[in-house]
N, C-alpha and C. Protein backbone atom coordinates (compact mmCIF):
# COMPACT_ATOMS: atom_id res chain seq x y z
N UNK A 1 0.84 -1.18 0.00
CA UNK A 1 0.00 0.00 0.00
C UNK A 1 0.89 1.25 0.00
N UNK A 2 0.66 2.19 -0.78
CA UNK A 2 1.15 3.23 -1.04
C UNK A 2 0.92 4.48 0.49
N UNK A 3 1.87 4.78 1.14
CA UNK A 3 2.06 5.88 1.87
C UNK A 3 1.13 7.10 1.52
N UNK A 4 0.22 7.37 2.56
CA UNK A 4 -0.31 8.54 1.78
C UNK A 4 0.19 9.90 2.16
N UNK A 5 1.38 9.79 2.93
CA UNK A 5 2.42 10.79 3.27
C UNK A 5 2.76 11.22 1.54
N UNK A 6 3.54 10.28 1.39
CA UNK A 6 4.20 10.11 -0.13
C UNK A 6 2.78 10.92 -1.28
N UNK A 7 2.09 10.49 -1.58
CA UNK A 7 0.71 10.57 -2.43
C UNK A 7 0.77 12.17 -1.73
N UNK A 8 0.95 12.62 -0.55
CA UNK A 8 0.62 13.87 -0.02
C UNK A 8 1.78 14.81 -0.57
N UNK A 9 3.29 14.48 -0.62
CA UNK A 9 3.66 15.39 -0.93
C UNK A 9 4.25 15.53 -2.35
N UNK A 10 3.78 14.44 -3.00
CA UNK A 10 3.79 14.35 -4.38
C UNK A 10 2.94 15.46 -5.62
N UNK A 11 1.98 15.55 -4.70
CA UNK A 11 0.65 16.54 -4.98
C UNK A 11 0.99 17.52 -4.85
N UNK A 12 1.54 18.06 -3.35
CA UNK A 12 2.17 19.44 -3.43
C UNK A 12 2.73 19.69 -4.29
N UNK A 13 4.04 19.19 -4.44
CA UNK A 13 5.33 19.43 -5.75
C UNK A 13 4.66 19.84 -7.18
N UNK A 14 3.89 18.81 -7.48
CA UNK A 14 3.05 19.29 -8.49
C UNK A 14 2.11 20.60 -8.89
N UNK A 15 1.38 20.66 -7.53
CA UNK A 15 0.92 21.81 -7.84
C UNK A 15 1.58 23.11 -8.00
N UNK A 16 3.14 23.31 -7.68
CA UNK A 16 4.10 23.80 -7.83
C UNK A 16 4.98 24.42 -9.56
N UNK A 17 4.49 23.17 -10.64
CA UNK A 17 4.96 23.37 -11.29
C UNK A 17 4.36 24.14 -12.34
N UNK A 18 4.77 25.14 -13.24
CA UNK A 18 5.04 25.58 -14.46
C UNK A 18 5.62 25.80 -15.72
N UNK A 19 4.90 25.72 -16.46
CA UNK A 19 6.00 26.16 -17.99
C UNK A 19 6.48 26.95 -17.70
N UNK A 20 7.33 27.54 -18.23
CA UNK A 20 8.32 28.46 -18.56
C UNK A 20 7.43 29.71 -19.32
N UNK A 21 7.39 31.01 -18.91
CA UNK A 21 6.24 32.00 -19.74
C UNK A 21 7.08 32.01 -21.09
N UNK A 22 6.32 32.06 -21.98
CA UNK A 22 7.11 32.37 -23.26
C UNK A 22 6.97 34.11 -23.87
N UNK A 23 8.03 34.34 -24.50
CA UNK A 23 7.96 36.06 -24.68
C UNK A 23 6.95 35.84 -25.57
N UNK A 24 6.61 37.07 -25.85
CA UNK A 24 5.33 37.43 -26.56
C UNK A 24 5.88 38.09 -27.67
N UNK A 25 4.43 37.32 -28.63
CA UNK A 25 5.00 38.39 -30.08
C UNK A 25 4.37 39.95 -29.57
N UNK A 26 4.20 40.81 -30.89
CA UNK A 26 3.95 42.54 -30.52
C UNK A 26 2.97 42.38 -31.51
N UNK A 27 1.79 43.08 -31.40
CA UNK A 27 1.05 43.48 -32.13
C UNK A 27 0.33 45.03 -32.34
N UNK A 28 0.72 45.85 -33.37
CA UNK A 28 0.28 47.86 -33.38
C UNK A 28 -0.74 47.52 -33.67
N UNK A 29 -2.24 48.28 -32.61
CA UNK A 29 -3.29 48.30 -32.99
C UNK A 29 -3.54 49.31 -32.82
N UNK A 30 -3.90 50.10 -33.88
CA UNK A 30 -4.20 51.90 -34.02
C UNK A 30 -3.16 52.46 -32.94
N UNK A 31 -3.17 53.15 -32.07
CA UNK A 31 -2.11 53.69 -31.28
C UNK A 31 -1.50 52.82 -30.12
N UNK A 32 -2.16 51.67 -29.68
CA UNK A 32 -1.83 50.81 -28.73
C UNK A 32 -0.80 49.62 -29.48
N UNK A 33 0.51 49.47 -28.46
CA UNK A 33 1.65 48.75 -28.88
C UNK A 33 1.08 47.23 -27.64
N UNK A 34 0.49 46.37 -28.12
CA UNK A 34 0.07 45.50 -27.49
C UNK A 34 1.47 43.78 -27.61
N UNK A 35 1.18 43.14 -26.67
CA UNK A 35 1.70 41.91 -26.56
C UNK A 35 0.82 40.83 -26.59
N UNK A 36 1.66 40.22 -28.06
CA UNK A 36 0.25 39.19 -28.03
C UNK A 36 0.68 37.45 -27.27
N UNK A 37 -0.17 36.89 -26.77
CA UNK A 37 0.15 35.53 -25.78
C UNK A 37 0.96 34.40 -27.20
N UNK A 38 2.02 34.35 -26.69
CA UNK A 38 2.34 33.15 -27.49
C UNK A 38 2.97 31.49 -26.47
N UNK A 39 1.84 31.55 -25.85
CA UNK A 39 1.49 30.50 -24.99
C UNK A 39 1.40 29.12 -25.36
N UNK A 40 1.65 27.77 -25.01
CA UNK A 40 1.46 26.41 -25.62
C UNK A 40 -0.22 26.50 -26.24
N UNK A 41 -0.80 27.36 -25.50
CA UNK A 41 -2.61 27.32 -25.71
C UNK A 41 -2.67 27.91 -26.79
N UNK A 42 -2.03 29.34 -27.51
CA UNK A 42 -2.18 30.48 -29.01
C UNK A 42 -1.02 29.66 -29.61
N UNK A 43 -0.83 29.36 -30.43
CA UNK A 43 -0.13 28.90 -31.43
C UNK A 43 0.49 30.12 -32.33
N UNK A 44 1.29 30.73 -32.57
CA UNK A 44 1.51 31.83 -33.37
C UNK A 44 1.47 31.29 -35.06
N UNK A 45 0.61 32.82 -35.39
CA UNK A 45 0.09 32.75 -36.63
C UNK A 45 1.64 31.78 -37.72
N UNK A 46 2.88 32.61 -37.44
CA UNK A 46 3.80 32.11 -37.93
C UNK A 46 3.92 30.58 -38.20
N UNK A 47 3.82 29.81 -36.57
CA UNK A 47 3.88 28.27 -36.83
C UNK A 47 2.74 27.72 -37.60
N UNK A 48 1.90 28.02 -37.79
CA UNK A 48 0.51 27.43 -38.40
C UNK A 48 1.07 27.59 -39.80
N UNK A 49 1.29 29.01 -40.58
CA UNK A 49 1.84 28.98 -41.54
C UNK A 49 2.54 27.65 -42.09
N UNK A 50 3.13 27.37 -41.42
CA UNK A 50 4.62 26.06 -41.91
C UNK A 50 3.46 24.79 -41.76
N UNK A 51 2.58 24.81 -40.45
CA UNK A 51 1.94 23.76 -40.38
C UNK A 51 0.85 23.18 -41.30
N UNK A 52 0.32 24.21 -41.67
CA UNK A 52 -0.80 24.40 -42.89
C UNK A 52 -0.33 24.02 -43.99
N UNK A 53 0.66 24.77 -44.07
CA UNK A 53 1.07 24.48 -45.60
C UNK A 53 2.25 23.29 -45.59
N UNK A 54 2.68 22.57 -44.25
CA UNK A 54 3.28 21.32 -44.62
C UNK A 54 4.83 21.10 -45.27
N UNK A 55 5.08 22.04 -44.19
CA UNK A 55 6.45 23.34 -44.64
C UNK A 55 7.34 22.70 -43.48
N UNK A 56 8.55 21.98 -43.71
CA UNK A 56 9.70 22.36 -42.86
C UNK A 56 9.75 23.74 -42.31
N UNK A 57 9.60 23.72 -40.64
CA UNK A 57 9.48 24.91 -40.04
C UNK A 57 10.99 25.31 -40.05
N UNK A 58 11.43 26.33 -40.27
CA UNK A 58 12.93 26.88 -40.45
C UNK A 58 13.30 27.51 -39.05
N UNK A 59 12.60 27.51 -37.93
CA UNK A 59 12.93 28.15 -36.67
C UNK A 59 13.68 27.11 -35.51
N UNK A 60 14.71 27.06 -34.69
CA UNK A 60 15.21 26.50 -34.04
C UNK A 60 14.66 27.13 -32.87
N UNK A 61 14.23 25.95 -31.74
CA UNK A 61 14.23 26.93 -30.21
C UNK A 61 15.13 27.75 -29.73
N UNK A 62 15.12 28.80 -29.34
CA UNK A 62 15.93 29.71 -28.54
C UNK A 62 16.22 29.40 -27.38
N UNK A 63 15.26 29.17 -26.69
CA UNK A 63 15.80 29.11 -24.66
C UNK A 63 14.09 28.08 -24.34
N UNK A 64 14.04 28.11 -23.59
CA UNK A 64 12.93 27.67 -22.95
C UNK A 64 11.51 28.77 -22.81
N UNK A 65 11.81 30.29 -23.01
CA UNK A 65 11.51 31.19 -22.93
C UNK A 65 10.87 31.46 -24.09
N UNK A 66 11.22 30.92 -25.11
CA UNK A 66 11.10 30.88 -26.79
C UNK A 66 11.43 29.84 -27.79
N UNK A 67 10.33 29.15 -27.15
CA UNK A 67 10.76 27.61 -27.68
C UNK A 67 10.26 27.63 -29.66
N UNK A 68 9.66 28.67 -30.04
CA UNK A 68 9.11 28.66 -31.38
C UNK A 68 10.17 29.23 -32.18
N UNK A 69 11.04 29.71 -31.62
CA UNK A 69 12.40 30.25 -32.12
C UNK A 69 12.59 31.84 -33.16
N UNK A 70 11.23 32.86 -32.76
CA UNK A 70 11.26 33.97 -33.36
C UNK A 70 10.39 34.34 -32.45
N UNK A 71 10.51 36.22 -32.77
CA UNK A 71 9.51 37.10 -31.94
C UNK A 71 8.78 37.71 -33.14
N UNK A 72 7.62 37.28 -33.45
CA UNK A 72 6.83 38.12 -34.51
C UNK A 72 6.37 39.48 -34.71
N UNK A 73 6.37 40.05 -35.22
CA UNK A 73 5.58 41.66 -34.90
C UNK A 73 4.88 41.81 -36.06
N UNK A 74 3.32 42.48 -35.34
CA UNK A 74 2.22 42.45 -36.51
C UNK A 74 1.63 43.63 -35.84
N UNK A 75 0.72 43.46 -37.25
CA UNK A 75 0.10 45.07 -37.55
C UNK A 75 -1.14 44.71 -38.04
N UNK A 76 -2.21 45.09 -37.05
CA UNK A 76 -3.83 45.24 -37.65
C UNK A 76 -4.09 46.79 -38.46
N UNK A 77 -4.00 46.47 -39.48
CA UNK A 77 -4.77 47.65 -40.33
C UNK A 77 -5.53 48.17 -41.90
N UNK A 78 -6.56 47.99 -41.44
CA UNK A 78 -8.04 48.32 -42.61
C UNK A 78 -8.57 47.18 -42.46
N UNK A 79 -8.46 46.10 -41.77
CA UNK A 79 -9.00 44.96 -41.22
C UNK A 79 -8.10 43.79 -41.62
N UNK A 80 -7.02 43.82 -41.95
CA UNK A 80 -5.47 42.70 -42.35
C UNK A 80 -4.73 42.52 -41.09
N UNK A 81 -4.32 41.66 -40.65
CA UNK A 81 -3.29 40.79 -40.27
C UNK A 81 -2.34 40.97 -40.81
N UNK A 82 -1.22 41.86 -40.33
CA UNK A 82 0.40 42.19 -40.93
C UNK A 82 1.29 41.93 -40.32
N UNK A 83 1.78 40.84 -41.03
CA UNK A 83 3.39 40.52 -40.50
C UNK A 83 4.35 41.31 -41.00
N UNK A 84 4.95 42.04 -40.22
CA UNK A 84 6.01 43.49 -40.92
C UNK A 84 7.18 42.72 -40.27
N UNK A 85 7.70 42.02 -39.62
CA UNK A 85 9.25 41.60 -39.57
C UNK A 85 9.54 40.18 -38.21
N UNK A 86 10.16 39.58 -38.12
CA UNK A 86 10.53 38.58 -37.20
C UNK A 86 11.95 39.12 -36.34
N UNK A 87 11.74 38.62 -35.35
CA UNK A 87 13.31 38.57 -34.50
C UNK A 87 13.78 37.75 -34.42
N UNK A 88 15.01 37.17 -34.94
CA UNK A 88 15.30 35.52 -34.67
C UNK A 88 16.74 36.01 -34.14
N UNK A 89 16.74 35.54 -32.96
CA UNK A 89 17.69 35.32 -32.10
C UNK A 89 18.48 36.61 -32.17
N UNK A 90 17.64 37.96 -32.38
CA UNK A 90 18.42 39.48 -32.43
C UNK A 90 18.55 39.89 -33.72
N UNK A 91 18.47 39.20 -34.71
CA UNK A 91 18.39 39.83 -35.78
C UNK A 91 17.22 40.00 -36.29
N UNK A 92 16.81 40.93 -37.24
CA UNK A 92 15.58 41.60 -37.82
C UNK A 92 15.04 41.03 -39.32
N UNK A 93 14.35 40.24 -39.45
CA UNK A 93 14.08 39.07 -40.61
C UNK A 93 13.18 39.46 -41.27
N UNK A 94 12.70 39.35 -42.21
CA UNK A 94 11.10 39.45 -42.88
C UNK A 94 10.78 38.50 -43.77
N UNK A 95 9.68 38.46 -43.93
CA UNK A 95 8.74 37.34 -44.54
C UNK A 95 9.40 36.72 -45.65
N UNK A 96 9.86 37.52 -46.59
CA UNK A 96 10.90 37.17 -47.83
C UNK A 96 12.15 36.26 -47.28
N UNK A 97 12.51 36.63 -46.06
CA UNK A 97 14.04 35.38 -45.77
C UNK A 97 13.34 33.97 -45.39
N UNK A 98 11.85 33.66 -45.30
CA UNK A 98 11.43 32.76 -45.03
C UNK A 98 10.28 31.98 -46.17
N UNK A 99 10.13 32.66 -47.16
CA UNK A 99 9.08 32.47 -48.00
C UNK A 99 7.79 32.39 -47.33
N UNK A 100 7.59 33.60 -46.39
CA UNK A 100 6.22 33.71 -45.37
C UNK A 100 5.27 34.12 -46.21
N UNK A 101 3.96 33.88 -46.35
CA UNK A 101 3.06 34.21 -47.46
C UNK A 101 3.38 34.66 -48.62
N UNK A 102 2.36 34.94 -49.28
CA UNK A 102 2.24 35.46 -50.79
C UNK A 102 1.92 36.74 -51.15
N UNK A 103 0.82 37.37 -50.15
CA UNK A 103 0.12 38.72 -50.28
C UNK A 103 1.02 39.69 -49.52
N UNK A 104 1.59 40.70 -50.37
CA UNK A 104 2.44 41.27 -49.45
C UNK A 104 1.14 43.07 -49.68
N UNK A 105 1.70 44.18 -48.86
CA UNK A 105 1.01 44.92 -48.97
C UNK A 105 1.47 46.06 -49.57
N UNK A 106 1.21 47.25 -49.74
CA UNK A 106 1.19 48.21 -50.56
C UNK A 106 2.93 48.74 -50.56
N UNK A 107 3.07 48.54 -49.21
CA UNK A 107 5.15 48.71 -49.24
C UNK A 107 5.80 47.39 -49.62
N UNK A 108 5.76 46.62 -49.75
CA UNK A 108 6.10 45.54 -49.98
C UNK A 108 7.15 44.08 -48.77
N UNK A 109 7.10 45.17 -48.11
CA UNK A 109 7.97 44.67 -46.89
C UNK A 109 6.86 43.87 -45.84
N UNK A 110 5.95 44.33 -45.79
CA UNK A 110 4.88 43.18 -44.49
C UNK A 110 4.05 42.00 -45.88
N UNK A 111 3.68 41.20 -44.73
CA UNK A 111 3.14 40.34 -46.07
C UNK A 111 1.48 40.21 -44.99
N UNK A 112 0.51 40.23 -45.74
CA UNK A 112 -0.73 39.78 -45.21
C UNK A 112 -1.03 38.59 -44.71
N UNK A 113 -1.44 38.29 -43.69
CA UNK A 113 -1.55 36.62 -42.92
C UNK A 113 -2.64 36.44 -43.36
N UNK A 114 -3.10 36.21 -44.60
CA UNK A 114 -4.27 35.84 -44.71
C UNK A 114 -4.78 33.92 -44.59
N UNK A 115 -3.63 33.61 -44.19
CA UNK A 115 -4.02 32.44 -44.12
C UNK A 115 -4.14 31.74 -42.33
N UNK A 116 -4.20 33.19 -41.65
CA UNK A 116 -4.83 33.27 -40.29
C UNK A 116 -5.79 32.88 -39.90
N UNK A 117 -6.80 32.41 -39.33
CA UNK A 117 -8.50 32.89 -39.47
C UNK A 117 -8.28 32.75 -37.70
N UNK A 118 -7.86 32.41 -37.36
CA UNK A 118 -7.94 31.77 -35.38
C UNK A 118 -8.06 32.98 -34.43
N UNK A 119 -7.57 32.91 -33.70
CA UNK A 119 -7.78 34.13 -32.26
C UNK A 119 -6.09 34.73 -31.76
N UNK A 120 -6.36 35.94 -31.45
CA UNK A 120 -5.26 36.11 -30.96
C UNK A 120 -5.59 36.59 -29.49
N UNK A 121 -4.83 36.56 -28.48
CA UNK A 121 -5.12 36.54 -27.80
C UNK A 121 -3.99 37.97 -26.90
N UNK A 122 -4.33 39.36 -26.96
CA UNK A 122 -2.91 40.03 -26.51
C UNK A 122 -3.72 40.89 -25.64
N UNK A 123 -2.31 41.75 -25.16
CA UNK A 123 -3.23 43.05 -24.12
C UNK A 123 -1.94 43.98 -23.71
């Protein structure tokens, strides 16, 4: 028979534990510079990209902190989803060093996530 000392402080320990928070991508919404959750629960628009389309993901984990291996930064505006650049490991990337979508927008440098449709979740 199992100790229920043991069973007792097994439970504690557990309730103890956590992931690791992961940094957050950025998202400009009209004047507010928001952080969006890139949590095991939000999936960032980025990984879905590779996943959807069945894409060798090109990102290595960073730390435990950033296990998806980039910091995204996006831009809501006229009702689009804009990916304007990545951070990978300090350097400043864009959609073109990754073949990230197709629809790019009127500057040519952000590309439209239109192959988004899910939730984001920031504040």
């Amino acid at each position: 028979m199992i100790n229920t000392s043991l069973i007792f402080a097994i439970i504690c320990c557990l309730n103890h534990l956590y992931p690791t928070t992961q940094r957050p991508d950025y998202l400009k919404f009209s004047e507010y510079d928001l952080q969006v959750d890139a949590s095991y629960a939000y999936a960032s628009p980025v990984e879905l990209y590779f996943f959807q389309n069945r894409l060798e993901y090109p990102f290595d984990m960073l730390s435990t902190a950033n296990y998806r291996g980039h910091i995204a930064y996006w831009r809501l505006e006229d009702g689009l989803l804009l990916l304007d650049s990545l951070d990978v490991d300090g350097t400043i990337k864009y959609s073109d060093d990754y073949d990230i979508g197709t629809k790019k927008n009127e500057t040519g440098r952000s590309v439209i996530a239109d192959w988004f449709n899910g939730m984001i979740s920031a504040k």
